[in-house]
Each structure stands twice: as C-alpha cells, then as structure tokens.
C-alpha atoms as a PDB file:
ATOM      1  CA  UNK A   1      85.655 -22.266 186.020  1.00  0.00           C
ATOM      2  CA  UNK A   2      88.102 -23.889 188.679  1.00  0.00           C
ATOM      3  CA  UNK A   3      89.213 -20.936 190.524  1.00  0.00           C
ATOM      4  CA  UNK A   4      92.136 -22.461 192.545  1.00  0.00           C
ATOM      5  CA  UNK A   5      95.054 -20.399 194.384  1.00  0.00           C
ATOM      6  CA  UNK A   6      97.401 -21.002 191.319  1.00  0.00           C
ATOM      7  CA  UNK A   7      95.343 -21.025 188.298  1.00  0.00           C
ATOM      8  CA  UNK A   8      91.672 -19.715 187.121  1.00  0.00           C
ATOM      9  CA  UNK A   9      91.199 -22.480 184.623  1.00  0.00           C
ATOM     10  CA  UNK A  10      87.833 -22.099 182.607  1.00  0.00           C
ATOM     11  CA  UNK A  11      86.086 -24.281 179.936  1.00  0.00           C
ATOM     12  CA  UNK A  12      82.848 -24.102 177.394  1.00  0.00           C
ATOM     13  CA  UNK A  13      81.058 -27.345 178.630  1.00  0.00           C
ATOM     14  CA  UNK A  14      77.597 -28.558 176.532  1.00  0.00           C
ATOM     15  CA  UNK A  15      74.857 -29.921 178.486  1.00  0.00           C
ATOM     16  CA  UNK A  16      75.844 -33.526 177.419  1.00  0.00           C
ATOM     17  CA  UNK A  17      79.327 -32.552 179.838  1.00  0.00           C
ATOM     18  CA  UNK A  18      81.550 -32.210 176.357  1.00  0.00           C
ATOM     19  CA  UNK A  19      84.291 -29.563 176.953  1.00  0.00           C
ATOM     20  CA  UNK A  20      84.501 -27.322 174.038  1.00  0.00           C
ATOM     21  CA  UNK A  21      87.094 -24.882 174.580  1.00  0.00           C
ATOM     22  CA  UNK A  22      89.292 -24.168 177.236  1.00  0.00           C
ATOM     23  CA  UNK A  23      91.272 -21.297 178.662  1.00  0.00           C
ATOM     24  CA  UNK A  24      93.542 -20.483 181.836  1.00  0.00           C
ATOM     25  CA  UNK A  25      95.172 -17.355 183.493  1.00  0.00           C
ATOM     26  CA  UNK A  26      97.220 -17.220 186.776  1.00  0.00           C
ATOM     27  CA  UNK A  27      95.193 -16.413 189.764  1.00  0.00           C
ATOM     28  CA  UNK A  28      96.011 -12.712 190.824  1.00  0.00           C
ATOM     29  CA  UNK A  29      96.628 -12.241 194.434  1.00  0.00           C
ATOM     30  CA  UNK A  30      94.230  -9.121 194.701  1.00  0.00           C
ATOM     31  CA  UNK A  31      90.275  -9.333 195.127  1.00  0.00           C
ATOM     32  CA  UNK A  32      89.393  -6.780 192.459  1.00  0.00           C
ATOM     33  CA  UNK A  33      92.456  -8.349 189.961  1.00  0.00           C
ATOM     34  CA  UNK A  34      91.396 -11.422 190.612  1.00  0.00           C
ATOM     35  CA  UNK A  35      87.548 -10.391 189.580  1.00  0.00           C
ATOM     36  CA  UNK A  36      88.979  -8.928 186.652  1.00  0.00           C
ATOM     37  CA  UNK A  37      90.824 -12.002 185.429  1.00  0.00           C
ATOM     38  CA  UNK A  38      87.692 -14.045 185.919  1.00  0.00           C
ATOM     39  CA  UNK A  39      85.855 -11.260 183.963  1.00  0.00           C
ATOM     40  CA  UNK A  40      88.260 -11.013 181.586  1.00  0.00           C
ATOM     41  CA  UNK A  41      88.261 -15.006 180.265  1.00  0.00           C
ATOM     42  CA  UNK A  42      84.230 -14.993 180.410  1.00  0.00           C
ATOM     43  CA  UNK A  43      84.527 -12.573 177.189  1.00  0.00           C
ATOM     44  CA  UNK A  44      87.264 -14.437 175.761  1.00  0.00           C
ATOM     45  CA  UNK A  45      85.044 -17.607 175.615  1.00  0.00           C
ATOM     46  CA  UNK A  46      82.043 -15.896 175.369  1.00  0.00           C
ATOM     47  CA  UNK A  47      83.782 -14.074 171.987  1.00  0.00           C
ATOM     48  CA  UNK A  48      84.121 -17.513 170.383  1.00  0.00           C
ATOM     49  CA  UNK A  49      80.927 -19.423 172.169  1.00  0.00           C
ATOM     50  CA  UNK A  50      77.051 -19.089 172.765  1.00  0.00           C
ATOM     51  CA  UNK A  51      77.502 -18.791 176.906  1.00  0.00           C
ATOM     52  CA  UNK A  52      73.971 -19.395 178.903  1.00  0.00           C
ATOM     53  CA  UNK A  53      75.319 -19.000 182.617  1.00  0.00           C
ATOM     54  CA  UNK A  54      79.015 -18.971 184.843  1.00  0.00           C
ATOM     55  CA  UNK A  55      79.701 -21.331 187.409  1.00  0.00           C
ATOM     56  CA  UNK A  56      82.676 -20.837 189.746  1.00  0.00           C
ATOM     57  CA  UNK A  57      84.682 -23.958 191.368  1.00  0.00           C
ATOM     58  CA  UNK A  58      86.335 -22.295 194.279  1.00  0.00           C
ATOM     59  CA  UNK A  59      88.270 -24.008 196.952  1.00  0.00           C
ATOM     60  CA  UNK A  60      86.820 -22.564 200.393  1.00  0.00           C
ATOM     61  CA  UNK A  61      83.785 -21.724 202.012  1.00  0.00           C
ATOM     62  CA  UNK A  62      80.931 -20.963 200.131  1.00  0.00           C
ATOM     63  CA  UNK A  63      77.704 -19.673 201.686  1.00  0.00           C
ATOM     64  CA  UNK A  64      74.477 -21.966 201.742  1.00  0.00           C
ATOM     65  CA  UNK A  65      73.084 -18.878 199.074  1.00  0.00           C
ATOM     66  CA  UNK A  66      76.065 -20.036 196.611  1.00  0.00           C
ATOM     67  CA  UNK A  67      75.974 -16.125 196.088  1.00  0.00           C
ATOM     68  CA  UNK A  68      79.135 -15.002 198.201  1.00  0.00           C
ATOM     69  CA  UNK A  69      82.786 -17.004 199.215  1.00  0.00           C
ATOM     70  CA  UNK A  70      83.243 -17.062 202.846  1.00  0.00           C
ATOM     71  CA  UNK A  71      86.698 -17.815 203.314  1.00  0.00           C
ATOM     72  CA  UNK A  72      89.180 -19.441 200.543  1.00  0.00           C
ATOM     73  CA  UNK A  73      92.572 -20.019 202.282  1.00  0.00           C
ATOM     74  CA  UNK A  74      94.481 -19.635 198.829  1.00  0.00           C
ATOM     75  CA  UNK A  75      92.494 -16.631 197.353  1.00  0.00           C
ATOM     76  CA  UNK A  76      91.600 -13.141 198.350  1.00  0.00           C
ATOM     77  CA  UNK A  77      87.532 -13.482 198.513  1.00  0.00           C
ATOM     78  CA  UNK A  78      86.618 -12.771 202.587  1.00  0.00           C
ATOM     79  CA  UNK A  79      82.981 -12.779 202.653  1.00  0.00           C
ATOM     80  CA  UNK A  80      83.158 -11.246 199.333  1.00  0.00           C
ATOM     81  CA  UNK A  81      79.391 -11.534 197.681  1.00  0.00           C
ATOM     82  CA  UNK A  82      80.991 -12.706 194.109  1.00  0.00           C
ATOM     83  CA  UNK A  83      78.050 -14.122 192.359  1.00  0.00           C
ATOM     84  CA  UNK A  84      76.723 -10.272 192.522  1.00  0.00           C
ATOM     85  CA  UNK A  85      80.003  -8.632 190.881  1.00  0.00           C
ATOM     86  CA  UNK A  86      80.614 -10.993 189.139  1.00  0.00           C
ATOM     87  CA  UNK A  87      77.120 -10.891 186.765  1.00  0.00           C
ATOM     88  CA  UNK A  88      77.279  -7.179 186.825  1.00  0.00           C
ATOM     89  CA  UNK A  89      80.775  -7.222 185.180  1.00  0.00           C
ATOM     90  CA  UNK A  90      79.753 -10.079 182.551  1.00  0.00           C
ATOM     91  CA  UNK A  91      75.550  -9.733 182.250  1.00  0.00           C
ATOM     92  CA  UNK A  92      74.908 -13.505 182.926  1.00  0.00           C
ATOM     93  CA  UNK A  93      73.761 -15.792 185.592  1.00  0.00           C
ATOM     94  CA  UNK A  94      76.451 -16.701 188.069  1.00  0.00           C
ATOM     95  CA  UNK A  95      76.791 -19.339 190.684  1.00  0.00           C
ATOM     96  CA  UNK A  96      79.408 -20.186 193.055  1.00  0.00           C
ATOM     97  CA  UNK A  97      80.180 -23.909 194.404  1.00  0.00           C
ATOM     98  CA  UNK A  98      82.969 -25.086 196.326  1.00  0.00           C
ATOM     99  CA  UNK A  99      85.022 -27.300 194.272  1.00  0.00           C
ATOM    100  CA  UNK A 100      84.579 -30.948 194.858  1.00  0.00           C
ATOM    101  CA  UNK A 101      80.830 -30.450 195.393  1.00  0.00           C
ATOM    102  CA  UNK A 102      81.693 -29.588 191.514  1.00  0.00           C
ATOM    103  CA  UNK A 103      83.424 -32.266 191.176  1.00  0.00           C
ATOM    104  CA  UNK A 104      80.888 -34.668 193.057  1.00  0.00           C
ATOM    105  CA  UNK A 105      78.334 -32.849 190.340  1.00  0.00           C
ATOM    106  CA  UNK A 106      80.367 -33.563 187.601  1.00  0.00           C
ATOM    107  CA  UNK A 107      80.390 -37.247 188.140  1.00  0.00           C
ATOM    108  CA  UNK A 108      77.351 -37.960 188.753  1.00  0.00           C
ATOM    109  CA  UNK A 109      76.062 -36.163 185.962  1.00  0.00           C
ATOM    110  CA  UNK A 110      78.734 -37.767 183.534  1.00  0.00           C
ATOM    111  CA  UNK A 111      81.145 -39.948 185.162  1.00  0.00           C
ATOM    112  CA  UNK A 112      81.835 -42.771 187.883  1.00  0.00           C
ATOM    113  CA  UNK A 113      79.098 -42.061 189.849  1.00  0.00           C
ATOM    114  CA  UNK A 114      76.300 -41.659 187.100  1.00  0.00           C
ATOM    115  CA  UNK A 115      72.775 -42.543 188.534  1.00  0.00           C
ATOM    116  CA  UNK A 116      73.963 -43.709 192.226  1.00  0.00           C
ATOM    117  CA  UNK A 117      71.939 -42.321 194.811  1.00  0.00           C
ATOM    118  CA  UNK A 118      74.430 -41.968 197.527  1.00  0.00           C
ATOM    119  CA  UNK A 119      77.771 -41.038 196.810  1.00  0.00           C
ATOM    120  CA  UNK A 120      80.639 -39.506 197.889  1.00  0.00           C
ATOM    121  CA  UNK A 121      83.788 -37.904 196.072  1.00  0.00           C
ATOM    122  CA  UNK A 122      87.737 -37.970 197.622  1.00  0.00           C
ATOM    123  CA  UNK A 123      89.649 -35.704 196.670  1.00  0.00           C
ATOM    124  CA  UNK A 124      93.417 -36.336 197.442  1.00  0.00           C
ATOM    125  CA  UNK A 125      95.691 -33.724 196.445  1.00  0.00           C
ATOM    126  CA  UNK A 126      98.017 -31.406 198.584  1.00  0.00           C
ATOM    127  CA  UNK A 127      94.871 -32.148 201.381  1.00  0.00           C
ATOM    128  CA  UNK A 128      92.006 -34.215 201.090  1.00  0.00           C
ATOM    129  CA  UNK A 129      88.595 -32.456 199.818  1.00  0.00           C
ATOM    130  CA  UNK A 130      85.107 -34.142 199.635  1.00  0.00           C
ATOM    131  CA  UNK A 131      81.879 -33.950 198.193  1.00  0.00           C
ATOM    132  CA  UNK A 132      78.765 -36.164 199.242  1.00  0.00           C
ATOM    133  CA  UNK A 133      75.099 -37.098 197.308  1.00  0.00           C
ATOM    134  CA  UNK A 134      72.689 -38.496 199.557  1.00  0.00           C
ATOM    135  CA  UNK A 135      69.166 -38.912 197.898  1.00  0.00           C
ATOM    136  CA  UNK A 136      70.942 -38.145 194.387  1.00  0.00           C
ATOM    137  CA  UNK A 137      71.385 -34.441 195.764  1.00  0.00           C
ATOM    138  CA  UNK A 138      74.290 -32.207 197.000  1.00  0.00           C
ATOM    139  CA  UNK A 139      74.412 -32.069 200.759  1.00  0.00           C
ATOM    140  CA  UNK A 140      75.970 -29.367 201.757  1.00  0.00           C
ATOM    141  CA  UNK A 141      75.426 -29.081 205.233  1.00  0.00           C
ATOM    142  CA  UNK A 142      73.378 -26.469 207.449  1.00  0.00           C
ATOM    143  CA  UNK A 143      75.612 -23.429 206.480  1.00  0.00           C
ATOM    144  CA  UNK A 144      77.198 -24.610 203.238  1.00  0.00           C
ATOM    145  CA  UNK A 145      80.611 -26.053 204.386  1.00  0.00           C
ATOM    146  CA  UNK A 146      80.635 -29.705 204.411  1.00  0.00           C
ATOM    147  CA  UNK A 147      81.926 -32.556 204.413  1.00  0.00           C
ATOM    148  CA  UNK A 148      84.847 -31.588 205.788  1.00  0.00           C
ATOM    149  CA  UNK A 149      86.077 -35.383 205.244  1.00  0.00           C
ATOM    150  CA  UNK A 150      89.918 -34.560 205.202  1.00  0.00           C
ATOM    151  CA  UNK A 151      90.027 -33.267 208.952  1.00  0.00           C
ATOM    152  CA  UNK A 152      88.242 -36.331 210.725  1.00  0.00           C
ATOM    153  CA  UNK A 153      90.878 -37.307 213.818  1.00  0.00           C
ATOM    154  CA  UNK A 154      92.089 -40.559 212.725  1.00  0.00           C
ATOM    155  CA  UNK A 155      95.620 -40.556 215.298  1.00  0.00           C
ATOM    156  CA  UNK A 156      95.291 -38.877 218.053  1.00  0.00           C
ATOM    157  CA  UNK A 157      97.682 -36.551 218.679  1.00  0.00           C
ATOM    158  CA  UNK A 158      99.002 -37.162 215.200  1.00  0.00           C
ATOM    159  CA  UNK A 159     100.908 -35.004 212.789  1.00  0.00           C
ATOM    160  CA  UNK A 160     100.102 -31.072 213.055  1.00  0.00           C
ATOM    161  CA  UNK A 161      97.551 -29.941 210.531  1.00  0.00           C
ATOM    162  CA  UNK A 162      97.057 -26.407 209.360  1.00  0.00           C
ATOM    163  CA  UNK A 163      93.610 -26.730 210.548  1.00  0.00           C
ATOM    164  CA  UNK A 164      95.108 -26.341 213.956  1.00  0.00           C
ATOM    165  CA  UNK A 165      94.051 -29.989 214.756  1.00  0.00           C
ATOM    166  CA  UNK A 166      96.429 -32.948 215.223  1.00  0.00           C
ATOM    167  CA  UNK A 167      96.327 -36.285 212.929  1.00  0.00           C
ATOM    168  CA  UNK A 168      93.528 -35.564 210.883  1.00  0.00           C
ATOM    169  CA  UNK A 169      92.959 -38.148 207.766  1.00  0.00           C
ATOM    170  CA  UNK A 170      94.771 -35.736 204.992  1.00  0.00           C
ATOM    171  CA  UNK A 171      98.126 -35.497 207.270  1.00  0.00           C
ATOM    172  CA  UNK A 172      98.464 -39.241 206.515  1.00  0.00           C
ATOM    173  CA  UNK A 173      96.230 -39.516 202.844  1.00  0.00           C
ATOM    174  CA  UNK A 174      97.237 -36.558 200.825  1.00  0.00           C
ATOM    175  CA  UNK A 175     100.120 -35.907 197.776  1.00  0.00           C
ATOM    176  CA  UNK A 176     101.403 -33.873 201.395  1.00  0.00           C
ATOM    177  CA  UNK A 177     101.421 -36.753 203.750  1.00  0.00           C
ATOM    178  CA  UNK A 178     103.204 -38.920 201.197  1.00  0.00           C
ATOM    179  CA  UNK A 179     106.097 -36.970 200.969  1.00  0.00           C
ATOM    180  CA  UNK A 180     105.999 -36.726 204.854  1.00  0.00           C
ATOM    181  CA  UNK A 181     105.850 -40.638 205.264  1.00  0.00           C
ATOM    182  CA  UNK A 182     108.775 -40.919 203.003  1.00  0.00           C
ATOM    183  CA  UNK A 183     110.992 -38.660 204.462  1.00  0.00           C
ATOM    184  CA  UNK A 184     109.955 -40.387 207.979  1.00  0.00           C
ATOM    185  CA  UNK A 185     110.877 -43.634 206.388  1.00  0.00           C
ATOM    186  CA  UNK A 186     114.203 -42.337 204.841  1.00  0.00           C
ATOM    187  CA  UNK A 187     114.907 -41.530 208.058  1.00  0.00           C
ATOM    188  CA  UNK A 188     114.638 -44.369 209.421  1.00  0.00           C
ATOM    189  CA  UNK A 189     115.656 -47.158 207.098  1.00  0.00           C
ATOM    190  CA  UNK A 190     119.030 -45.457 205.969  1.00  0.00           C
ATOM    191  CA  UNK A 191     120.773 -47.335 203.356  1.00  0.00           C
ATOM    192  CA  UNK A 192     117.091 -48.842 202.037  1.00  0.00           C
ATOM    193  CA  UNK A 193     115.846 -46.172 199.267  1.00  0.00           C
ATOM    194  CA  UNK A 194     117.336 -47.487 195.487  1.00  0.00           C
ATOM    195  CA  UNK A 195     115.929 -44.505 193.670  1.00  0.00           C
ATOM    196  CA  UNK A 196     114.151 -41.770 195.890  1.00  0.00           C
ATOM    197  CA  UNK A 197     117.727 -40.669 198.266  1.00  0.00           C
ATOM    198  CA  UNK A 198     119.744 -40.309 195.626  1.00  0.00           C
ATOM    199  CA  UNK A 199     117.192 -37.716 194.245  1.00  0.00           C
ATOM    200  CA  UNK A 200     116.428 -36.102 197.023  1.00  0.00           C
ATOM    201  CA  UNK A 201     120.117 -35.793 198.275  1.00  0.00           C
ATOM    202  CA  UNK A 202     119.991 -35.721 201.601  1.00  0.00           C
ATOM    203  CA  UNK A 203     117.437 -32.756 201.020  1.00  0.00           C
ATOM    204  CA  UNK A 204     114.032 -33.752 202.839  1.00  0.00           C
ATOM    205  CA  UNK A 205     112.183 -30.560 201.437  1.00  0.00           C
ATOM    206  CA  UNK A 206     112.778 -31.880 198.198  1.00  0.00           C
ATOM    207  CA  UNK A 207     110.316 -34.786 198.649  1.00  0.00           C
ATOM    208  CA  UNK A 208     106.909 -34.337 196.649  1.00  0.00           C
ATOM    209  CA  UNK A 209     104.051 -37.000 196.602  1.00  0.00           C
ATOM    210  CA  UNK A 210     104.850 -36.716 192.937  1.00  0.00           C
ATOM    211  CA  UNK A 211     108.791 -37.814 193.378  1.00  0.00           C
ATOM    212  CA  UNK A 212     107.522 -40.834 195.710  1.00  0.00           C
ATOM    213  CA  UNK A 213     104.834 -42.177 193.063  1.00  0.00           C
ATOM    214  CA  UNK A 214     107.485 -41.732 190.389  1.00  0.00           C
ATOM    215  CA  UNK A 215     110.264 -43.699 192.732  1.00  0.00           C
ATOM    216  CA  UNK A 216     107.527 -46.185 193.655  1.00  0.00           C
ATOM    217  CA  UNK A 217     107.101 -47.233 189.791  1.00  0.00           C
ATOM    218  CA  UNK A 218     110.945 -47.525 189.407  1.00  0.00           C
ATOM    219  CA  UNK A 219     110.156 -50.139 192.540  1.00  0.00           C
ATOM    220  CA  UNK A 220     112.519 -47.837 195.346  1.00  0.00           C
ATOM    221  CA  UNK A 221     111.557 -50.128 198.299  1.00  0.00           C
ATOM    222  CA  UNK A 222     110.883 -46.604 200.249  1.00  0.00           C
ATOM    223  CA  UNK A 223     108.802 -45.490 198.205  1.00  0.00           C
ATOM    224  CA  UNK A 224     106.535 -48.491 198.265  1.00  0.00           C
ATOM    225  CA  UNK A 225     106.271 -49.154 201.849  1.00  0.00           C
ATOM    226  CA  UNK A 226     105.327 -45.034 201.624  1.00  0.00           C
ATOM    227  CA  UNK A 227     102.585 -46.328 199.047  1.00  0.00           C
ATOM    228  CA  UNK A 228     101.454 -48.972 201.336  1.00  0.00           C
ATOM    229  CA  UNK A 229     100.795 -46.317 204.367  1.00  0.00           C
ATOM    230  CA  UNK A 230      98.933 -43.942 201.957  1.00  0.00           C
ATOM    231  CA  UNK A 231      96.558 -47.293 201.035  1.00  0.00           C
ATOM    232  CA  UNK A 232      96.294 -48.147 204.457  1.00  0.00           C
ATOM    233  CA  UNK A 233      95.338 -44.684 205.808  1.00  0.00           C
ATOM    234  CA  UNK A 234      92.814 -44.243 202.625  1.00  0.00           C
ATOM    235  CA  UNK A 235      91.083 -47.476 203.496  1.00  0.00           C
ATOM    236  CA  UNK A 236      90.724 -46.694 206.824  1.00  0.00           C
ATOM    237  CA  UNK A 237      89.337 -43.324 206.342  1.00  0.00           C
ATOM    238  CA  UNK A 238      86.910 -44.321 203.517  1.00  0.00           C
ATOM    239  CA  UNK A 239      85.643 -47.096 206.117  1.00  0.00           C
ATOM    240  CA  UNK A 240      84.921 -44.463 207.882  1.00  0.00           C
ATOM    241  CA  UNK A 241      83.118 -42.655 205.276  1.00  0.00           C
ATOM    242  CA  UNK A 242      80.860 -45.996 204.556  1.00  0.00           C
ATOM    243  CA  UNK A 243      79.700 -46.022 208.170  1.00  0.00           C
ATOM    244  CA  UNK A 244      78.480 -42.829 208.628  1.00  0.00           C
ATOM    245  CA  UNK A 245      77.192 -42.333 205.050  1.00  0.00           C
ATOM    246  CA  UNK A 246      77.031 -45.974 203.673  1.00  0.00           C
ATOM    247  CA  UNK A 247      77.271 -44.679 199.810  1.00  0.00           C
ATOM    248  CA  UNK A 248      77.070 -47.080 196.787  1.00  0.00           C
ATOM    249  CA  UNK A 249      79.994 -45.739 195.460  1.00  0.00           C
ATOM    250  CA  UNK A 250      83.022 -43.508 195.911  1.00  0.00           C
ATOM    251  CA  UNK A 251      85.059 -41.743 193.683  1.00  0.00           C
ATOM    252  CA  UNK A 252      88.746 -41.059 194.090  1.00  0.00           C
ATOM    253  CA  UNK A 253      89.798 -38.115 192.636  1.00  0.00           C
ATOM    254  CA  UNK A 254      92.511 -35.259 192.891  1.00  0.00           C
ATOM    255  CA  UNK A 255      96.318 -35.437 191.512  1.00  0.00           C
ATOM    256  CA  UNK A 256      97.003 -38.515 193.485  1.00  0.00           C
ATOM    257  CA  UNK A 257      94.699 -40.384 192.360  1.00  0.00           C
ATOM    258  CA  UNK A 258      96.670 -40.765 188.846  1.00  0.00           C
ATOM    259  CA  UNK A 259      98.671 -43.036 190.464  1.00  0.00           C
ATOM    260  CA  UNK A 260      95.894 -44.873 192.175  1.00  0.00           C
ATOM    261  CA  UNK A 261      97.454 -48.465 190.332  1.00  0.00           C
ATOM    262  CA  UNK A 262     100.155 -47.868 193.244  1.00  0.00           C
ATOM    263  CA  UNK A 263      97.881 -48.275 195.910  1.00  0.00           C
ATOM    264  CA  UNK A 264      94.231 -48.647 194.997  1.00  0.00           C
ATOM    265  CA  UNK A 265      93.730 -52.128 194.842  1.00  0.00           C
ATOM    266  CA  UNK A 266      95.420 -52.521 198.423  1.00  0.00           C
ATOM    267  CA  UNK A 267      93.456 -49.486 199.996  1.00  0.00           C
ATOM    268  CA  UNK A 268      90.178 -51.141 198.833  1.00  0.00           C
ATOM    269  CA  UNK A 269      91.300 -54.482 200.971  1.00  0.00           C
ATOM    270  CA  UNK A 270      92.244 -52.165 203.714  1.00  0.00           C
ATOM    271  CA  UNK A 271      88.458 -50.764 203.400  1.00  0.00           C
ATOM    272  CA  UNK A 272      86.782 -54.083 203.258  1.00  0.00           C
ATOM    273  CA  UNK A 273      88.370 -55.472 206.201  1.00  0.00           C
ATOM    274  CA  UNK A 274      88.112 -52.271 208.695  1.00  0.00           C
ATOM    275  CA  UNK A 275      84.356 -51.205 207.739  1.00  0.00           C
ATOM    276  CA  UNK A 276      81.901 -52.064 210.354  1.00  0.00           C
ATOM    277  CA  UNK A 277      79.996 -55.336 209.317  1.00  0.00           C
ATOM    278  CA  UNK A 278      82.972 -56.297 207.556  1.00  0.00           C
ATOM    279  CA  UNK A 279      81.407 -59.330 205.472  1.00  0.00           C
ATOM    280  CA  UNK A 280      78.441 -58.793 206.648  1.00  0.00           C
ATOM    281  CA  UNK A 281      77.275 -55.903 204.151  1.00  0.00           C
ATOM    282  CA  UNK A 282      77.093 -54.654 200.979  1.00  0.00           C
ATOM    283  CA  UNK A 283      80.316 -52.631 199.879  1.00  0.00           C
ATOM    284  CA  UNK A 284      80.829 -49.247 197.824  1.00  0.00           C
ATOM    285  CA  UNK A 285      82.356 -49.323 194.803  1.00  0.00           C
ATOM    286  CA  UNK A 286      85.780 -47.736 194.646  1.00  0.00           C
ATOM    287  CA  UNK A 287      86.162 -46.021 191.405  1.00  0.00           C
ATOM    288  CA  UNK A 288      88.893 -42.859 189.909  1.00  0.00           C
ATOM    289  CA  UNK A 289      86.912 -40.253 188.813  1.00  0.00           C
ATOM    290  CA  UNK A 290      86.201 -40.716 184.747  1.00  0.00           C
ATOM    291  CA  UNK A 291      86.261 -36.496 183.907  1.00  0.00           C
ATOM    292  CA  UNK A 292      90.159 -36.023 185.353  1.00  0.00           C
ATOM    293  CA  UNK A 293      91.085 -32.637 185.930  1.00  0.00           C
ATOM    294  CA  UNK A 294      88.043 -31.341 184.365  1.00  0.00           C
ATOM    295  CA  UNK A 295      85.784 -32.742 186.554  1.00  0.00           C
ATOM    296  CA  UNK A 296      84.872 -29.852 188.862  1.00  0.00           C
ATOM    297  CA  UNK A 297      84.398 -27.725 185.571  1.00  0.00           C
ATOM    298  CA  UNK A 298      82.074 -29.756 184.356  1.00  0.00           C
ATOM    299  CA  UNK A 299      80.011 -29.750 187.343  1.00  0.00           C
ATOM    300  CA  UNK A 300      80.230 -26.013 188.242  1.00  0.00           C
ATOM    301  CA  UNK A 301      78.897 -25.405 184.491  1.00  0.00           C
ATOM    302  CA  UNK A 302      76.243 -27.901 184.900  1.00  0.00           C
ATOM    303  CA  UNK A 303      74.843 -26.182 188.236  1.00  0.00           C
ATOM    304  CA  UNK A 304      75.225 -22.998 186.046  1.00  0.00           C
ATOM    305  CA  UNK A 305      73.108 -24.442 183.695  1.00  0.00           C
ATOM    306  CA  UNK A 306      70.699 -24.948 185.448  1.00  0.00           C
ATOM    307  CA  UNK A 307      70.382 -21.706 187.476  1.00  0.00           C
ATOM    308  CA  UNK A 308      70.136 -19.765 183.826  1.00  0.00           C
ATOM    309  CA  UNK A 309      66.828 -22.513 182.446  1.00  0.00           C
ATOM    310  CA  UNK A 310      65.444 -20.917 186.338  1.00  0.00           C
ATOM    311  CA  UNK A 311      62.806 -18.568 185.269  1.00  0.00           C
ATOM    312  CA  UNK A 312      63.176 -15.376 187.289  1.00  0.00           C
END
C-alpha cells in the first residue's frame, strides 16, 4: 500500500512485480480510522487473492525497526508502533517503509534501475523525496530517515521552506516551485505569457506545476523559461547527488516527472556540465522511473515479501 495524506491506494503485486488487483480509499484524518481503512482494504483483497505479507508506503519518518511511523506530516501516525496493530487487526506479516525507499525498491527490483549497484531515486512532486542503494542495498541512514535529498541548501537565503530552512533544492525543483517560478516570472515579464495569464487571470494561487507543464506544451514562452529553471535547478542538485554518492544511475520519478520531455534532456546537460570532474568521469544515467505511480507499491510488497519467506 501507498499510504499518502490523500489516498490509501493498495495493490496485489506477484513476486515477478505484476500488479494484480488494485483498490483505493480516502485517507481518514483519525489514527484509529485511518487503521481501520487500511484494515479494511487488506480483507477486500485478501477476499479475492492468496495474500503472504502487507507492506506500507508511508510518507514520513519511519523508525530504523520499520515497525512504528515516527512522524508523517500529512497523516495522523506520531510514534504510532503500526506494524504491531496493524498484524493484529489482519493476522499477517507487516512492514512499514517510507515511500520512495519503496519506490527506490521497486525499481531496482523491476524497473530503471534493475541490477545497478548504486542508485538513487528523485522524487519530484509537491516536494522532492529520495531514496538511495549503495552496495545494491537500502541505506537508510543511522535512525531510519534519510536521504533527505529535497532539503540540501542550494541558495542561500532562498525561498522559505516548510522545513523551516531557506532555499532548499525542492523550493526551486518540485510541481511547488514550478508554479512559484511562474508566477515570479509573470510578474515580471507582463505582457509575455500567450497561454498561462489568461488562465490564471490575474489569480497567482491559481498556478499549479500541472497548469505550467500543460502551458509549456502549448509553447506559452512563460511557461518555458519556468521549464528551463526547473531543468537547471534539477541538474544542479543531481550534480550534487553524483558527488557525494557517485551512483550509476538515477531515476526520476514523482508527478513531474510525466512531463520530464519538457525539461529532461536540458537538466541532464545542466548535470554534466556542473558535476565535479565534469569530463573527466564517468556519468549516471538519467532515467524516469519504468513502474509510474505504482512504483512504491511494488516495492513496499516486495520488502513484504520477503519479511513473510523470514522464518520466525
């Protein structure tokens, strides 16, 4: 299951990473609702499916154990040990993993980053998320939070973040920080925008990172040059990435990344020429992830898997 602040969306996955079935519910606002609701779509599946194990995709902190969630910013869990009520309500393994290590999991197993080594996994959405392989395993860090990729400082004294920081990478590479580059840029090329002002209507909340890919395709000049910052400010960042973590490959993923034609080939330019040793080295690959939207479901059912084959 992806349990995300909107949706609990769950699938039947096979252990060659086939989806079988799928289901979703809205995610309830309330701890013990929002156990139910998980509960409740285990037995729906499990009434039409031989189910072996549960693995949970959450978006927050999950502790090293994978047994409880920390903190998730968009869900009620506060060191809530889920794993626990979660297998007494249902009567099968259960394993928690925060979502793009999922996702990073999925991949690897079955997608873009099949057999690499060292890898890492961008998520850009309404933030930026990450997952990293290094030796063909999931690092997770010393306490079971990292990479937190999306708040490196890349301008000082940048944009606010809701981290508390200022200019962190997502502010200026996110579905978020496209809208906000556009709305800068209306502002400040009045007259320019062909397709995105009329839109928007003089209404600046109205701008989504959706609206600017759309008004990019339809070739708003606005738009574009909001395209163009994204690529920049994703090259830059993933240079980053390289030199700390020099992977073989990294996957884009998220709900940005389906319009990575708009700015993908440019971003990869931007990360060859910024990367330390620029033509000097070996570059990642720059791939979108292969298993879309279902990638961190995949994953989270895979490292379900394999915690119900664990002899107790």
């Amino acid at each position: 299951m992806d349990v995300g602040g909107t949706s609990i969306r769950a699938g039947v996955v096979d252990e060659r990473g086939s989806l079988l079935d799928t289901a979703r519910v809205a995610t309830p606002t309330e701890e013990g609702a929002l156990e139910d609701a998980i509960a409740g779509v285990v037995e729906d599946l499990r009434n039409r499916h031989e189910v072996a194990g549960v693995g949970l995709a959450v978006a927050g902190f999950v502790a090293r154990d994978r047994r409880s969630v920390m903190f998730a910013p968009h869900l009620a869990w506060r060191g809530a040990p889920v794993a626990d009520r979660i297998e007494k309500r249902v009567g099968l393994p259960v394993l928690l993993e925060h979502d793009v290590n999922s996702a990073i999991v999925g991949e690897h197993r079955f997608g873009a980053a099949r057999g690499a080594q060292v890898a890492a996994l961008v998520a850009l959405g309404t933030g930026i998320g990450a997952g990293l392989l290094l030796d063909g395993k999931l690092y997770r860090g010393a306490y079971g939070v990292a990479p937190e990729l999306g708040h490196l400082t890349v301008v000082r004294g940048g944009r606010p973040c809701p981290c508390g920081k200022y200019g962190c990478w997502e502010r200026y590479c996110s579905g978020t920080a496209l809208a906000a580059t556009a709305v800068e840029l209306l502002a400040r090329h009045p007259g320019r925008s062909t397709v995105l002002a009329p839109q928007v209507a003089g209404d600046p909340g109205s701008v989504t990172g959706r609206r600017v890919a759309g008004a990019a395709r339809d070739g708003d000049p606005i738009a574009q040059l909001a395209m163009a910052e994204l690529a920049k400010w994703l090259g830059e960042g993933l240079a980053l990435v390289a030199d700390v973590f020099d992977p073989e490959i990294i996957v884009i993923g998220g709900g940005v990344s389906e319009s990575a034609p708009l700015f993908l080939d440019e971003a990869r330019e931007h990360y060859a020429g910024t990367i330390t040793g620029a033509r000097h080295r070996p570059l990642a690959r720059i791939r979108t992830a292969h298993l879309g939207d279902d990638t961190a479901i995949v994953g989270a059912a895979a490292l379900a898997l394999e915690v119900a084959k664990t002899p107790v």
